[in-house]
C-alpha atoms as a PDB file:
ATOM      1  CA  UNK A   1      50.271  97.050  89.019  1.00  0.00           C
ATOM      2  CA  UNK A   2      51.582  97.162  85.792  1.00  0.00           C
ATOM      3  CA  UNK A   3      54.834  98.269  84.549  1.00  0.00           C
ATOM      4  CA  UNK A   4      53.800 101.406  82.998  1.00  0.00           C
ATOM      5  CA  UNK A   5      51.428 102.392  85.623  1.00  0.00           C
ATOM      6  CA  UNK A   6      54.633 102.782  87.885  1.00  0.00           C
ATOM      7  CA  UNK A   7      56.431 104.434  85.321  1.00  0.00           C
ATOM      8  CA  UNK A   8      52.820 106.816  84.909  1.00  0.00           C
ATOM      9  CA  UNK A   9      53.763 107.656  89.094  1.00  0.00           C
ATOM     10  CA  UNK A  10      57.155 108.530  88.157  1.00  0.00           C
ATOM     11  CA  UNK A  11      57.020 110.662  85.487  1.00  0.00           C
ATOM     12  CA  UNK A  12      54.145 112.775  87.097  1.00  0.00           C
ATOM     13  CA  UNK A  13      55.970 113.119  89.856  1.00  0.00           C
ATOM     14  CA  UNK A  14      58.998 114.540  88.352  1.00  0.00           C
ATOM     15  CA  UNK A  15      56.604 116.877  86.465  1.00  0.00           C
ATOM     16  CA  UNK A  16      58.678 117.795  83.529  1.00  0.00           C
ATOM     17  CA  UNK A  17      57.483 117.631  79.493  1.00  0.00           C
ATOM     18  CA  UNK A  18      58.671 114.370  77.320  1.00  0.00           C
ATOM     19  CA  UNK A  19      61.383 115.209  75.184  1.00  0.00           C
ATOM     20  CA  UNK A  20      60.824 114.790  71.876  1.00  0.00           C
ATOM     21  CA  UNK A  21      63.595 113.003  71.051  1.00  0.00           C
ATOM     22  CA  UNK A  22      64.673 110.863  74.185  1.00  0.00           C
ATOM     23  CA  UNK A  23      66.035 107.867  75.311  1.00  0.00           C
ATOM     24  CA  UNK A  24      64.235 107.291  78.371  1.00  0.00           C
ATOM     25  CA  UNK A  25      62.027 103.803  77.024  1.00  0.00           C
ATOM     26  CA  UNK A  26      61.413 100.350  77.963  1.00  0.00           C
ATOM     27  CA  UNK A  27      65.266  98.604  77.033  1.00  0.00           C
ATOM     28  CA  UNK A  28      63.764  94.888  77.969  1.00  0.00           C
ATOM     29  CA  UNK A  29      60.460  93.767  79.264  1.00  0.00           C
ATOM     30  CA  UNK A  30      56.699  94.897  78.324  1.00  0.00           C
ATOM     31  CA  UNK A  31      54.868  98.360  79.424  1.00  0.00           C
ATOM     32  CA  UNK A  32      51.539  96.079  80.138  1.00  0.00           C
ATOM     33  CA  UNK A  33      54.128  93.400  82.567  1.00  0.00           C
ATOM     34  CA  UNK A  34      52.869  92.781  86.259  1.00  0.00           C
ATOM     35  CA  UNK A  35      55.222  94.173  88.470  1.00  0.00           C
ATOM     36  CA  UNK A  36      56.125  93.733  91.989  1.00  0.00           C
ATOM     37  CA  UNK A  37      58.714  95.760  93.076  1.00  0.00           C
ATOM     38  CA  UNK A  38      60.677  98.463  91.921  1.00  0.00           C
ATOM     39  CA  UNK A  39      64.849  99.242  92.276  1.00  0.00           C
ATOM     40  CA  UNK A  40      66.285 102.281  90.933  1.00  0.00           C
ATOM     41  CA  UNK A  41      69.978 102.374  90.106  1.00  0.00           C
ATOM     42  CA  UNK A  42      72.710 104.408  88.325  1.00  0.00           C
ATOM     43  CA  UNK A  43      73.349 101.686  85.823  1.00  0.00           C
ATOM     44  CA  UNK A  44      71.623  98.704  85.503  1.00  0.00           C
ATOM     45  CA  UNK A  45      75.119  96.120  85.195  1.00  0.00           C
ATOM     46  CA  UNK A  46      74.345  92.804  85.833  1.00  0.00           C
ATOM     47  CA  UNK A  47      75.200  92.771  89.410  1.00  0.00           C
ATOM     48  CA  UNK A  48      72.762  95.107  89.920  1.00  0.00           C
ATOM     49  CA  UNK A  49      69.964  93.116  88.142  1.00  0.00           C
ATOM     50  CA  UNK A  50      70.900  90.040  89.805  1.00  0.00           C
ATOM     51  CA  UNK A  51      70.900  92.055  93.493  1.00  0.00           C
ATOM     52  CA  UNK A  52      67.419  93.496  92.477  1.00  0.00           C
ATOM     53  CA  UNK A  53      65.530  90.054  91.202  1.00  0.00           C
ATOM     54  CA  UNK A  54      67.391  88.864  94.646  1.00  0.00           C
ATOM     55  CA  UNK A  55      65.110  91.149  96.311  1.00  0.00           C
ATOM     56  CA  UNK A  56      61.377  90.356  93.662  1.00  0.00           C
ATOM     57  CA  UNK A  57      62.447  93.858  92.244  1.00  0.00           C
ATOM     58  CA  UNK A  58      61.323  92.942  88.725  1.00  0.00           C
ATOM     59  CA  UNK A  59      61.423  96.982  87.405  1.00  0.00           C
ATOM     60  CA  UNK A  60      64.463  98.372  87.482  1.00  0.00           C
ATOM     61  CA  UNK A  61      64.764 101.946  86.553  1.00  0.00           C
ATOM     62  CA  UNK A  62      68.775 102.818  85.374  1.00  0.00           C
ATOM     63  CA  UNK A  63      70.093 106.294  84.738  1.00  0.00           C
ATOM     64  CA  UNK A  64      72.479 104.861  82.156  1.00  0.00           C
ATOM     65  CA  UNK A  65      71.848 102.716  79.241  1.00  0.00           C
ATOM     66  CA  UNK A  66      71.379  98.960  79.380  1.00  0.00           C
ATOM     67  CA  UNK A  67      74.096  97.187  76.746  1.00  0.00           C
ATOM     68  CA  UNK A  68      76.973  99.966  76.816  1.00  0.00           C
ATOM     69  CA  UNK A  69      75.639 102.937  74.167  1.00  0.00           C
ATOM     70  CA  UNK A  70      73.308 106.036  75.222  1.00  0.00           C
ATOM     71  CA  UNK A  71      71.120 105.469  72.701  1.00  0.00           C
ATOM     72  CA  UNK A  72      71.199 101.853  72.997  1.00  0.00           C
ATOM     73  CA  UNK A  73      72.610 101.731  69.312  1.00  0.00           C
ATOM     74  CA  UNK A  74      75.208  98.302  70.171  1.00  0.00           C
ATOM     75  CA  UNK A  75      72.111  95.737  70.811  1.00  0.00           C
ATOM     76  CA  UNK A  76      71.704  94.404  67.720  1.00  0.00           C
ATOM     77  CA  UNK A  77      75.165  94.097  66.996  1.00  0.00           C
ATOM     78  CA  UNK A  78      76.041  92.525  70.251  1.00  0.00           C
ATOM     79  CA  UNK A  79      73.333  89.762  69.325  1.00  0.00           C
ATOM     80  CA  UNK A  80      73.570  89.653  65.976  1.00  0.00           C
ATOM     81  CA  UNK A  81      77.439  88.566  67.252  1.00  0.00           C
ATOM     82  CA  UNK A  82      76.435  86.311  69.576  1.00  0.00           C
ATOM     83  CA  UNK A  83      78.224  88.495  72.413  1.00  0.00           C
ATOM     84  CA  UNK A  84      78.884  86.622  75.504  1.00  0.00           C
ATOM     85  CA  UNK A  85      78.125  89.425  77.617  1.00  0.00           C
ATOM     86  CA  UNK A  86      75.072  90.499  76.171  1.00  0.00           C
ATOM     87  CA  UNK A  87      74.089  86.782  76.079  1.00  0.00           C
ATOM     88  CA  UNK A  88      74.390  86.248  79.367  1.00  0.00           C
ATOM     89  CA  UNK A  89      72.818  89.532  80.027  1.00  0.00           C
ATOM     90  CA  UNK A  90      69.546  88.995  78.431  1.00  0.00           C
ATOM     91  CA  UNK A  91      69.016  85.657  79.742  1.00  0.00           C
ATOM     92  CA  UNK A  92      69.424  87.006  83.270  1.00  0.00           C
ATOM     93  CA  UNK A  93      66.430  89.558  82.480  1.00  0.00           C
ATOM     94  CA  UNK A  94      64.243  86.889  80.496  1.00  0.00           C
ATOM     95  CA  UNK A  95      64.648  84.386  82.843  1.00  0.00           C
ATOM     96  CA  UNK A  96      63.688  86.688  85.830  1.00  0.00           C
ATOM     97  CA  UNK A  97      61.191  88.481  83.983  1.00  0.00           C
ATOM     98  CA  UNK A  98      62.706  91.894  84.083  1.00  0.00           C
ATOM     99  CA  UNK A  99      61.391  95.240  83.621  1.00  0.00           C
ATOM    100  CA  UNK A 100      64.171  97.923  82.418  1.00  0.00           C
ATOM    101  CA  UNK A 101      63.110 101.032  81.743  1.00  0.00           C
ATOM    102  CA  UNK A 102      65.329 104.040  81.337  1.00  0.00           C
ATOM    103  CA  UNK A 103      65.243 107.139  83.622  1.00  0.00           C
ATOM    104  CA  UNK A 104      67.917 109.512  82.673  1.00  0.00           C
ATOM    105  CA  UNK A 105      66.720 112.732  80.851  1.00  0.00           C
ATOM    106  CA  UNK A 106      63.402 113.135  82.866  1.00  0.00           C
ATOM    107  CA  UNK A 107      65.888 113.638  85.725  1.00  0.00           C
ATOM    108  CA  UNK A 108      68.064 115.799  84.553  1.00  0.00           C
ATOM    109  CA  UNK A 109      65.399 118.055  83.066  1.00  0.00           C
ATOM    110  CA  UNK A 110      63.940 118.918  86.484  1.00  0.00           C
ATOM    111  CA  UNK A 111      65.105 121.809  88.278  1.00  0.00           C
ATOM    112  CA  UNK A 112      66.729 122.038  90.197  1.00  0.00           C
ATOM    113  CA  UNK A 113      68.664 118.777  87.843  1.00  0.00           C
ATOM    114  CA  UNK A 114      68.247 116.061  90.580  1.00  0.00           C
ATOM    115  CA  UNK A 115      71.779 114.249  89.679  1.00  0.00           C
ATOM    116  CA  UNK A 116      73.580 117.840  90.450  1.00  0.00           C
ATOM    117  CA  UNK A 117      71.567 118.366  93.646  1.00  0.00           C
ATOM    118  CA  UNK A 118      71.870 114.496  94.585  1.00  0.00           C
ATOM    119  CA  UNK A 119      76.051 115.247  94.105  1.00  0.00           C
ATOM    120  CA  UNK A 120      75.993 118.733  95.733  1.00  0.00           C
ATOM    121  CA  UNK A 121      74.115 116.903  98.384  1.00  0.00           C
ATOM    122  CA  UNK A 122      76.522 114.122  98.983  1.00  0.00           C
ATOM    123  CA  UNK A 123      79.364 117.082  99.641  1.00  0.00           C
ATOM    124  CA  UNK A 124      77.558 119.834 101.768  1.00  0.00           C
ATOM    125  CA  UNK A 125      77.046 121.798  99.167  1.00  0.00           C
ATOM    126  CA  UNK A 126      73.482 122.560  99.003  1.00  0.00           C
ATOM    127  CA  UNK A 127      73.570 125.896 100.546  1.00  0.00           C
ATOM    128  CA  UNK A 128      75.888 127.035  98.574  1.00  0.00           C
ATOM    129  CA  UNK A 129      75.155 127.318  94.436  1.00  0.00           C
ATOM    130  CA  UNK A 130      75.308 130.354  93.181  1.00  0.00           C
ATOM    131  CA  UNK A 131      71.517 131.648  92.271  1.00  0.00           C
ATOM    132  CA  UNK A 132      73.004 132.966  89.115  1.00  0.00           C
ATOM    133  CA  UNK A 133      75.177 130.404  87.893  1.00  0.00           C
ATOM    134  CA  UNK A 134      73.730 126.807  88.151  1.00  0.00           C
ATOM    135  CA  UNK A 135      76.046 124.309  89.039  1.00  0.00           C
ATOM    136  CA  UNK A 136      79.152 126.675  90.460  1.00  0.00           C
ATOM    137  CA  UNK A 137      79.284 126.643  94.320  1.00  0.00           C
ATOM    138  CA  UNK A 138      80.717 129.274  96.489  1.00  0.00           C
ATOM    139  CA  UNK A 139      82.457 126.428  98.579  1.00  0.00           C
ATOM    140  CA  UNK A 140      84.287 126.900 102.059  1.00  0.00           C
ATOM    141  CA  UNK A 141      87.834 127.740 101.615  1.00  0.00           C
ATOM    142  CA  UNK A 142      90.432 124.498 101.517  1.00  0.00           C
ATOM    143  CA  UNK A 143      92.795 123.567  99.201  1.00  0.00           C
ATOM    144  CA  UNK A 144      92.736 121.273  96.134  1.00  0.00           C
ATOM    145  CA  UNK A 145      94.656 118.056  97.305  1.00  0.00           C
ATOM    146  CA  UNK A 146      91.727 118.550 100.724  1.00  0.00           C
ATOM    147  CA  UNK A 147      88.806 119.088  98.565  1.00  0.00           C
ATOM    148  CA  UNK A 148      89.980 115.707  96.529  1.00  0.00           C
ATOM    149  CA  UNK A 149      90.055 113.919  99.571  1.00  0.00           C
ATOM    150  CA  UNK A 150      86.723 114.711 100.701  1.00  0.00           C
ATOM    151  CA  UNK A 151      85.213 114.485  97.501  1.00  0.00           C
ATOM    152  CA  UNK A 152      86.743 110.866  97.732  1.00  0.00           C
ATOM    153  CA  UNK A 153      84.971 110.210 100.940  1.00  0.00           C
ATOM    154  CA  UNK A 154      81.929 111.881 100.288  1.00  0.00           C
ATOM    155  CA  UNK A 155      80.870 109.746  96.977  1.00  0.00           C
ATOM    156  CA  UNK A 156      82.996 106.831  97.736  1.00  0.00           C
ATOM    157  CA  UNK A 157      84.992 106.918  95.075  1.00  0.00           C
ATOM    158  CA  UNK A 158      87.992 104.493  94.926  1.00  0.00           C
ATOM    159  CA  UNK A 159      89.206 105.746  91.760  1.00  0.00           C
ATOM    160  CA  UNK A 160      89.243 109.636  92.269  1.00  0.00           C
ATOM    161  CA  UNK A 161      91.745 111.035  90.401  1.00  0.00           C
ATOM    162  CA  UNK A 162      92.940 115.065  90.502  1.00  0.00           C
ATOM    163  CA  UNK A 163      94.933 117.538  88.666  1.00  0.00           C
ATOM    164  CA  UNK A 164      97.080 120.319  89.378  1.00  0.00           C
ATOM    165  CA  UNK A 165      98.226 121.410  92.405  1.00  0.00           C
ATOM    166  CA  UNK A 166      97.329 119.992  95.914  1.00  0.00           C
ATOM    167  CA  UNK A 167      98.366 123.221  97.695  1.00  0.00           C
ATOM    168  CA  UNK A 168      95.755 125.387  95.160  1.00  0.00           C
ATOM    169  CA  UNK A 169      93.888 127.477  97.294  1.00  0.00           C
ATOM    170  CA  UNK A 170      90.239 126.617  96.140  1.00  0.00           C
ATOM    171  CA  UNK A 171      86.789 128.599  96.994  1.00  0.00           C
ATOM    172  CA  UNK A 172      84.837 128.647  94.061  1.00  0.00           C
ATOM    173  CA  UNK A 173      83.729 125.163  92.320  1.00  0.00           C
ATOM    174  CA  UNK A 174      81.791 123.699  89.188  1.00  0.00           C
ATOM    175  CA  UNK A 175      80.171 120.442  89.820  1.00  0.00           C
ATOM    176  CA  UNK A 176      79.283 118.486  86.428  1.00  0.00           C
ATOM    177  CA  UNK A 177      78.780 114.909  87.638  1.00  0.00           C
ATOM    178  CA  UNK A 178      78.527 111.955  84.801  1.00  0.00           C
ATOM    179  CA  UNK A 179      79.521 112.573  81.657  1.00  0.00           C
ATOM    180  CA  UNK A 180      78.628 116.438  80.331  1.00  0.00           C
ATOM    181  CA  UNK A 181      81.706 116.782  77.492  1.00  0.00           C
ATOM    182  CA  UNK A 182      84.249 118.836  76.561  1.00  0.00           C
ATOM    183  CA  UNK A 183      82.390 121.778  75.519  1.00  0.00           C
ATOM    184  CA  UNK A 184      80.344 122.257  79.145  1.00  0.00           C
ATOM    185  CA  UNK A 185      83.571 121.116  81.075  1.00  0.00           C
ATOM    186  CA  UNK A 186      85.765 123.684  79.448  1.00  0.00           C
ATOM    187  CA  UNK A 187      83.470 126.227  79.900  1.00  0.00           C
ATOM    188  CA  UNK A 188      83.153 125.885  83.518  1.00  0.00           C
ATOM    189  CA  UNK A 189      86.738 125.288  83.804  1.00  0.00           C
ATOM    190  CA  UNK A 190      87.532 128.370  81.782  1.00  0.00           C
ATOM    191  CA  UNK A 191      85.458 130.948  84.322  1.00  0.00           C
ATOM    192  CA  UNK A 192      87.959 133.169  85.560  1.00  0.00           C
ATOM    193  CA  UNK A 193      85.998 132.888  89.242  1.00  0.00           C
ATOM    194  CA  UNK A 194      86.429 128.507  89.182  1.00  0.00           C
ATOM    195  CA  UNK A 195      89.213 127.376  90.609  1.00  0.00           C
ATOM    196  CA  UNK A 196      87.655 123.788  90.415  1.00  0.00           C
ATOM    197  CA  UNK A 197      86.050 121.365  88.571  1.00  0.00           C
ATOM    198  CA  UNK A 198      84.747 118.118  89.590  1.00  0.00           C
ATOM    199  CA  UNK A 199      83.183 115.842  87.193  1.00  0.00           C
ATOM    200  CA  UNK A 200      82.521 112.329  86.843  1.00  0.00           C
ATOM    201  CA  UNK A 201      84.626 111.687  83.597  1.00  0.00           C
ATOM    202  CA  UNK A 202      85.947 113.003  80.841  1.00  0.00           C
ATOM    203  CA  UNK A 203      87.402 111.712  77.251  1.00  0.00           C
ATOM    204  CA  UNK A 204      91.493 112.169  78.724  1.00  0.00           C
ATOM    205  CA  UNK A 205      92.731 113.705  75.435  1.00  0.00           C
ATOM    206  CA  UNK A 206      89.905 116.383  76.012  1.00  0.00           C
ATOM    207  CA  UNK A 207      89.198 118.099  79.244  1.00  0.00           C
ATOM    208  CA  UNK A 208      91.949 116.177  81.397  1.00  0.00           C
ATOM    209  CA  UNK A 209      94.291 117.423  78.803  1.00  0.00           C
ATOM    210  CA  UNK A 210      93.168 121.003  78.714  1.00  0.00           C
ATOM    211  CA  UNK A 211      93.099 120.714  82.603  1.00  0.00           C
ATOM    212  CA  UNK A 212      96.935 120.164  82.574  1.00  0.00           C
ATOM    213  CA  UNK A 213      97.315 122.549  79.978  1.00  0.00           C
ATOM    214  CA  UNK A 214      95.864 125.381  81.858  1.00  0.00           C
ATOM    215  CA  UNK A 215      98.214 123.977  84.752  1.00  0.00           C
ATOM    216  CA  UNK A 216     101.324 124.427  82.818  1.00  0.00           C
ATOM    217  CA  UNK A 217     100.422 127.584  81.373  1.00  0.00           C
ATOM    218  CA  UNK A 218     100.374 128.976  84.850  1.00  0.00           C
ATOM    219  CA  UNK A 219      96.598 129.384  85.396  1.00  0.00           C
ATOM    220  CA  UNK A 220      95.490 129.094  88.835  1.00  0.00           C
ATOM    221  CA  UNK A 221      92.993 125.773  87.904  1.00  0.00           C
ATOM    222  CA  UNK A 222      92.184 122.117  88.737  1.00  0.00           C
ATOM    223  CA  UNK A 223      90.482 119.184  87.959  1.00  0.00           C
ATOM    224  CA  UNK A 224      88.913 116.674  90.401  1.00  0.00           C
ATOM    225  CA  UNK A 225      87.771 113.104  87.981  1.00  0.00           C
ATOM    226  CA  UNK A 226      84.843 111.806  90.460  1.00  0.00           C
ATOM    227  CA  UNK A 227      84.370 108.739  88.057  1.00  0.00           C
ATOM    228  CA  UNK A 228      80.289 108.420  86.759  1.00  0.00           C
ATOM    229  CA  UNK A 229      79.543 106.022  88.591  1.00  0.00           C
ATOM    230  CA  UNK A 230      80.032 107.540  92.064  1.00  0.00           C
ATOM    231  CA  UNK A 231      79.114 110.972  90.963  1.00  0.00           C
ATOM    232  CA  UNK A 232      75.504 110.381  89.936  1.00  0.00           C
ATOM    233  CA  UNK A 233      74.066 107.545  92.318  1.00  0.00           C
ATOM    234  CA  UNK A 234      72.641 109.724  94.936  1.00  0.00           C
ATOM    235  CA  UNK A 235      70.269 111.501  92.625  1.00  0.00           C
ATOM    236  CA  UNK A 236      68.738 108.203  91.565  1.00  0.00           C
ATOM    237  CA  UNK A 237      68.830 107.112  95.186  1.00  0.00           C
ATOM    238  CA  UNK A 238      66.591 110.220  96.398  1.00  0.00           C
ATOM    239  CA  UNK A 239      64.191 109.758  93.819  1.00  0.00           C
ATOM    240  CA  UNK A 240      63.537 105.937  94.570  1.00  0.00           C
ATOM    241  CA  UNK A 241      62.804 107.677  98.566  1.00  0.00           C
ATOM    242  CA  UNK A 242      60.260 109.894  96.905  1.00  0.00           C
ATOM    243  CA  UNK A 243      58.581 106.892  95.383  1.00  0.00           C
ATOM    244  CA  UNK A 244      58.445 104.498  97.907  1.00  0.00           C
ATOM    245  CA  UNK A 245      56.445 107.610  99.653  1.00  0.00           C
ATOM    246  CA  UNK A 246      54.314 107.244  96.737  1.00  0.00           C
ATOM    247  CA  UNK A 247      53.910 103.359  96.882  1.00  0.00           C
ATOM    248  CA  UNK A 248      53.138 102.857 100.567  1.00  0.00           C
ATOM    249  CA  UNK A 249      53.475  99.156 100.811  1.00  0.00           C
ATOM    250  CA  UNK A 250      55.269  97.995  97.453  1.00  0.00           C
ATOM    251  CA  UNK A 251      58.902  97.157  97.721  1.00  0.00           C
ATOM    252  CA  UNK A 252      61.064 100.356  96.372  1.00  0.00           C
ATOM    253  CA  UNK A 253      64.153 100.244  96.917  1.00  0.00           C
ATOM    254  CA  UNK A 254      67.606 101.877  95.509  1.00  0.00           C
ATOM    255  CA  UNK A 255      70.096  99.108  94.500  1.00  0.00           C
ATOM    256  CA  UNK A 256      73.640 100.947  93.955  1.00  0.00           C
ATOM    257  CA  UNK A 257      76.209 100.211  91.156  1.00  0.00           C
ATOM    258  CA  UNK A 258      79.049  99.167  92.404  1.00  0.00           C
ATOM    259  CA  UNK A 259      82.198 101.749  91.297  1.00  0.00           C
ATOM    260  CA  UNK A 260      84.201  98.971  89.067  1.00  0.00           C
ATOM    261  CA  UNK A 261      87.618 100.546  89.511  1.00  0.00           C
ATOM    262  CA  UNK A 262      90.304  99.203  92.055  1.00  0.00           C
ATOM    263  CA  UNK A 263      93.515 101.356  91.828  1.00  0.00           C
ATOM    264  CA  UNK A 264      96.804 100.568  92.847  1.00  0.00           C
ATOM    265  CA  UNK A 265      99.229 102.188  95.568  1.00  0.00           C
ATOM    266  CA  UNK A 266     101.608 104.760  93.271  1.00  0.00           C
END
């Protein structure tokens, strides 16, 4: 099987048109390669590369880009500078014989968007977007320093980080894992029915500042900073289940990126 006749699998079974413009391509490695196993990840770091050729996963498909830009737009800089990192990078993948290929806008495109319901998944939360409003949840009643905490639990996350106040009583929510931007965060922030935002990051001098902003101007709002990694891996982990129901008998597996953050006790 080759590299793009997996790739064929996937994107029929997602079912949604080709962009015209989109970055979901081969970043290293041949359409026509043999392949012999298949990992899906969040983003393909090099830990997850070396777990995956650890397990004859040679195709790895990564919701995030490969060398550290969306549209890939660093790689020939970072060779052309001899990088260190990006050396050491690429020789992993040549010398394993790697298959990369990007899966992030098919994924998104579907609907319902597969990260969202992957996230809203992770916190109980399917049941509960509103039919009208994709991506705001009519969430059981808690607080915002409780729904921080389980949020924290729920994806893992051992850099969560919230603002405003933990005592804000909280029943409506937006949920924009990964990375959406300041336009689509404020937005959902600035609904007079969300009391909540989660998200997996933000530029701080954009939607974590208008967050406290809102705070200090006495608005009744709060922000709950996921971190991308942890927000969007169990969307790519639910499609590599549907595939491996498609590939009875060839190795599929999900290979998670590890959340890089450690914190320190306050």
């Amino acid at each position: 099987m080759t590299a793009q006749d997996v790739v064929d699998l996937v994107d029929a079974h997602l079912g949604v048109p080709r962009r015209e413009v989109t970055v979901d391509e081969y970043l290293a490695g041949e359409p026509d390669q043999e392949v012999h196993g298949v990992a899906f990840t969040m983003m393909a770091t090099l830990d997850v590369l070396q777990r995956a050729a650890a397990q004859g996963l040679d195709l790895v498909f990564s919701h995030e880009p490969l060398y550290f830009h969306h549209r890939e737009e660093w790689n020939a800089m970072l060779a052309g500078a001899d990088d260190p990192v990006h050396r050491a990078k690429a020789a992993f993948i040549a010398e394993h014989g790697l298959v990369v290929r990007r899966l992030h806008d098919a994924v998104h495109d579907t609907r319902p968007d597969r990260i969202i319901d992957g996230a809203a998944h992770v916190l109980g939360w399917k049941d509960f977007e509103r039919g009208d409003l994709p991506g705001v949840f009519d969430v059981p009643a808690t607080t915002l320093g409780a729904l921080a905490g389980h949020a924290a639990r729920a994806f893992g996350a051992s850099a969560l980080r919230y603002i405003g106040d933990p005592e804000l009583p909280v029943s409506v929510a937006g949920l924009q894992p990964g990375f959406f931007g300041f336009e689509k965060n404020r937005a959902a922030l600035a609904r007079p029915e969300v009391d909540v935002l989660l998200i997996g990051e933000s530029n701080e001098w954009e939607t974590a500042a208008y967050a406290a902003d809102a705070v200090s101007a006495g608005l009744a709002k709060g922000l709950i900073v996921i971190g991308h990694v942890p927000s969007e891996q169990e969307g790519m982990a639910a499609t590599a289940g549907r595939l491996a129901e498609l590939l009875p008998g060839f190795p599929v597996a999900f290979v998670p990126t590890a959340d890089p953050f450690a914190t320190l006790l306050a």
